[in-house]
Protein backbone atom coordinates (compact mmCIF):
# COMPACT_ATOMS: atom_id res chain seq x y z
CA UNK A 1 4.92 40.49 -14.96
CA UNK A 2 5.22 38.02 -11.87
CA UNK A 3 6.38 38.87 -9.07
CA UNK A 4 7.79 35.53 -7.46
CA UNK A 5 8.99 37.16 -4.04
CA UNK A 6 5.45 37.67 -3.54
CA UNK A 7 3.63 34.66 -4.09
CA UNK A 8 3.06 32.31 -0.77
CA UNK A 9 4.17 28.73 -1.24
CA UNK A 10 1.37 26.29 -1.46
CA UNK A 11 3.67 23.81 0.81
CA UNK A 12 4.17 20.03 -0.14
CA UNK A 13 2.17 19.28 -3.69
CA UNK A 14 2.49 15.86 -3.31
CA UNK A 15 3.25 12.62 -1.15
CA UNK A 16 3.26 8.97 -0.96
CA UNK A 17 1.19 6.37 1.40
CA UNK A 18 3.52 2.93 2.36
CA UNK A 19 3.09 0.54 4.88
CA UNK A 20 5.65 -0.17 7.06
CA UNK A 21 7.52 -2.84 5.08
CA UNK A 22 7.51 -0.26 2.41
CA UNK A 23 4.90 -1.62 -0.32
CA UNK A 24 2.76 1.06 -1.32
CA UNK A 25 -0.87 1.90 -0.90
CA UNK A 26 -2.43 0.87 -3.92
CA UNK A 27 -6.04 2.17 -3.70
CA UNK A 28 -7.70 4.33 -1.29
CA UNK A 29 -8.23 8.18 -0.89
CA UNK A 30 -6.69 10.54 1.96
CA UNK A 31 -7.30 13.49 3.39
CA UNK A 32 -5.93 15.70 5.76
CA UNK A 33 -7.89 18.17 8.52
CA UNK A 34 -5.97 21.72 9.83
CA UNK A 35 -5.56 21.09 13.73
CA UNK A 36 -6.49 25.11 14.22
CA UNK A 37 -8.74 25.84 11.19
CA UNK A 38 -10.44 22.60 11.03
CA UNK A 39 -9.87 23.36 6.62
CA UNK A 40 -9.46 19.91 4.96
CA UNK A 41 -7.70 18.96 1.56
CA UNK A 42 -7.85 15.94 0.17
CA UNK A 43 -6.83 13.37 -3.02
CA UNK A 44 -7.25 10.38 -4.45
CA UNK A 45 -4.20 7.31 -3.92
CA UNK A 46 -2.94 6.21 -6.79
CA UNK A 47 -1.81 2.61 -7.51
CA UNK A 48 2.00 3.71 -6.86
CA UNK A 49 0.53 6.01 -3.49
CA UNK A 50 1.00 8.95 -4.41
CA UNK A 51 -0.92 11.44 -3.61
CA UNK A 52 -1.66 15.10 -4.34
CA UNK A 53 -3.73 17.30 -1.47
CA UNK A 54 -5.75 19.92 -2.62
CA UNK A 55 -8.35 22.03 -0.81
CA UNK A 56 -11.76 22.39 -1.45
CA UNK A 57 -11.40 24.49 -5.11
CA UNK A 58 -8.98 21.95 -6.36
CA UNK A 59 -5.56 23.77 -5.80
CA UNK A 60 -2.99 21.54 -4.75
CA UNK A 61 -0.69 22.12 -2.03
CA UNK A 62 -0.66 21.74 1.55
CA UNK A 63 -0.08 25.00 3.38
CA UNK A 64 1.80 25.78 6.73
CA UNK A 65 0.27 23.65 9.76
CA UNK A 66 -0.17 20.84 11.38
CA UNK A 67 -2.79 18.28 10.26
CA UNK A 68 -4.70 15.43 11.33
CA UNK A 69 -4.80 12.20 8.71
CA UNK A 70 -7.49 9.93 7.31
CA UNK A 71 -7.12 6.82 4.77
CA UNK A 72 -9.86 5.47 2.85
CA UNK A 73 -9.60 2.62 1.23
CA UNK A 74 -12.56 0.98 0.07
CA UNK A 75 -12.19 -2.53 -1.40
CA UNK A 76 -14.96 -4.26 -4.05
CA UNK A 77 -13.74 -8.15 -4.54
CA UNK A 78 -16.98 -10.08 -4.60
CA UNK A 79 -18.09 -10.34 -8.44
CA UNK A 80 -14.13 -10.02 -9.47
CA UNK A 81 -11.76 -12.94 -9.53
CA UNK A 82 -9.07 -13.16 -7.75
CA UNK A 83 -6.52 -12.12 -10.01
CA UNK A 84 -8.18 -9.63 -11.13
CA UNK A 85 -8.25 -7.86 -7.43
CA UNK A 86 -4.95 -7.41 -6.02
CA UNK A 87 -4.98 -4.40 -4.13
CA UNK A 88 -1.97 -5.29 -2.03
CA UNK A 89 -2.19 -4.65 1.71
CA UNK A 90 -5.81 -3.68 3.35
CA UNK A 91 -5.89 -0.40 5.31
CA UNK A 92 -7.30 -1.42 8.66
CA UNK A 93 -10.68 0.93 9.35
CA UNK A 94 -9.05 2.75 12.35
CA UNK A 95 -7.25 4.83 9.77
CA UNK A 96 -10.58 6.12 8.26
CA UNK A 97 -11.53 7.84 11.61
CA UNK A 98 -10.24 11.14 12.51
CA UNK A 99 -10.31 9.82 16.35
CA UNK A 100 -8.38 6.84 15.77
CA UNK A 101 -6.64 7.40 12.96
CA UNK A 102 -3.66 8.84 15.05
CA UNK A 103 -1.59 9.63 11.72
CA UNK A 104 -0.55 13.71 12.21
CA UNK A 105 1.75 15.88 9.63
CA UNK A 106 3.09 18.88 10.33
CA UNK A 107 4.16 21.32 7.20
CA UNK A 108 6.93 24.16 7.34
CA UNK A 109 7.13 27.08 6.27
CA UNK A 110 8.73 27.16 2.80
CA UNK A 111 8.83 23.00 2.86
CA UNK A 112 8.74 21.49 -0.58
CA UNK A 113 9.56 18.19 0.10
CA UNK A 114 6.75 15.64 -0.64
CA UNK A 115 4.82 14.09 2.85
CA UNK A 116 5.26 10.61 3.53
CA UNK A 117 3.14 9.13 5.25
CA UNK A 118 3.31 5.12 7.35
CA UNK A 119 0.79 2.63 7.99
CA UNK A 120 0.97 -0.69 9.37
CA UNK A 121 -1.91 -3.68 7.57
CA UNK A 122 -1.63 -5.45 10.60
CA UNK A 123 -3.56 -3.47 13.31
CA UNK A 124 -6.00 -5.15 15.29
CA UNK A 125 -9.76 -4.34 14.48
């Protein structure tokens, strides 16, 4: 028997990456660092942006804190045509640095609600 009084919640299980005029992130990977632990969780964007952060084992979840964000995105367009590459918008590189990324989420205790997360494509390089 389960005792569900005692189990801790695992926090948000998933979320969604948009850029400000609200297209989503189709391609890319995220990952998020615990301001006080320094523990990171991570996942894969899919082609809707939604994501799912799980720590280093593979359980998803994002517990109780506040934590710093990186976006990946790595685009491969030169042997493909152009039809067959739309990735939508391009994240700019200052999102794939912990130090300039300046994308922060905090999590609640007992918050369920998936993360949503902002980006604009049109930052300066």
């Amino acid at each position: 028997m389960t005792l569900m009084g005692c189990q801790h919640s695992v926090g948000p299980t998933a979320g969604i990456v948009r850029f400000h005029d609200g297209s989503s992130l189709t391609s890319g990977s995220i990952e998020f660092r615990n301001v006080a632990t320094g523990t990171c969780f991570a996942s894969r964007v899919t082609n809707q942006g939604i994501f799912h952060p799980a720590n280093i084992n593979g359980k998803i979840g994002l517990p109780v804190g506040t934590y710093e964000v990186v976006i990946v995105q790595i685009v491969l367009t030169e042997d493909l045509a152009k039809k067959e590459h739309s990735h939508g918008h391009t994240v700019p590189r200052r999102y794939a640095d912990y130090n300039t990324s300046g994308l922060q989420v905090t999590v609640m205790a007992n918050q369920t609600k998936p993360i949503e997360i902002a980006i604009r494509a049109d930052l300066e390089e």
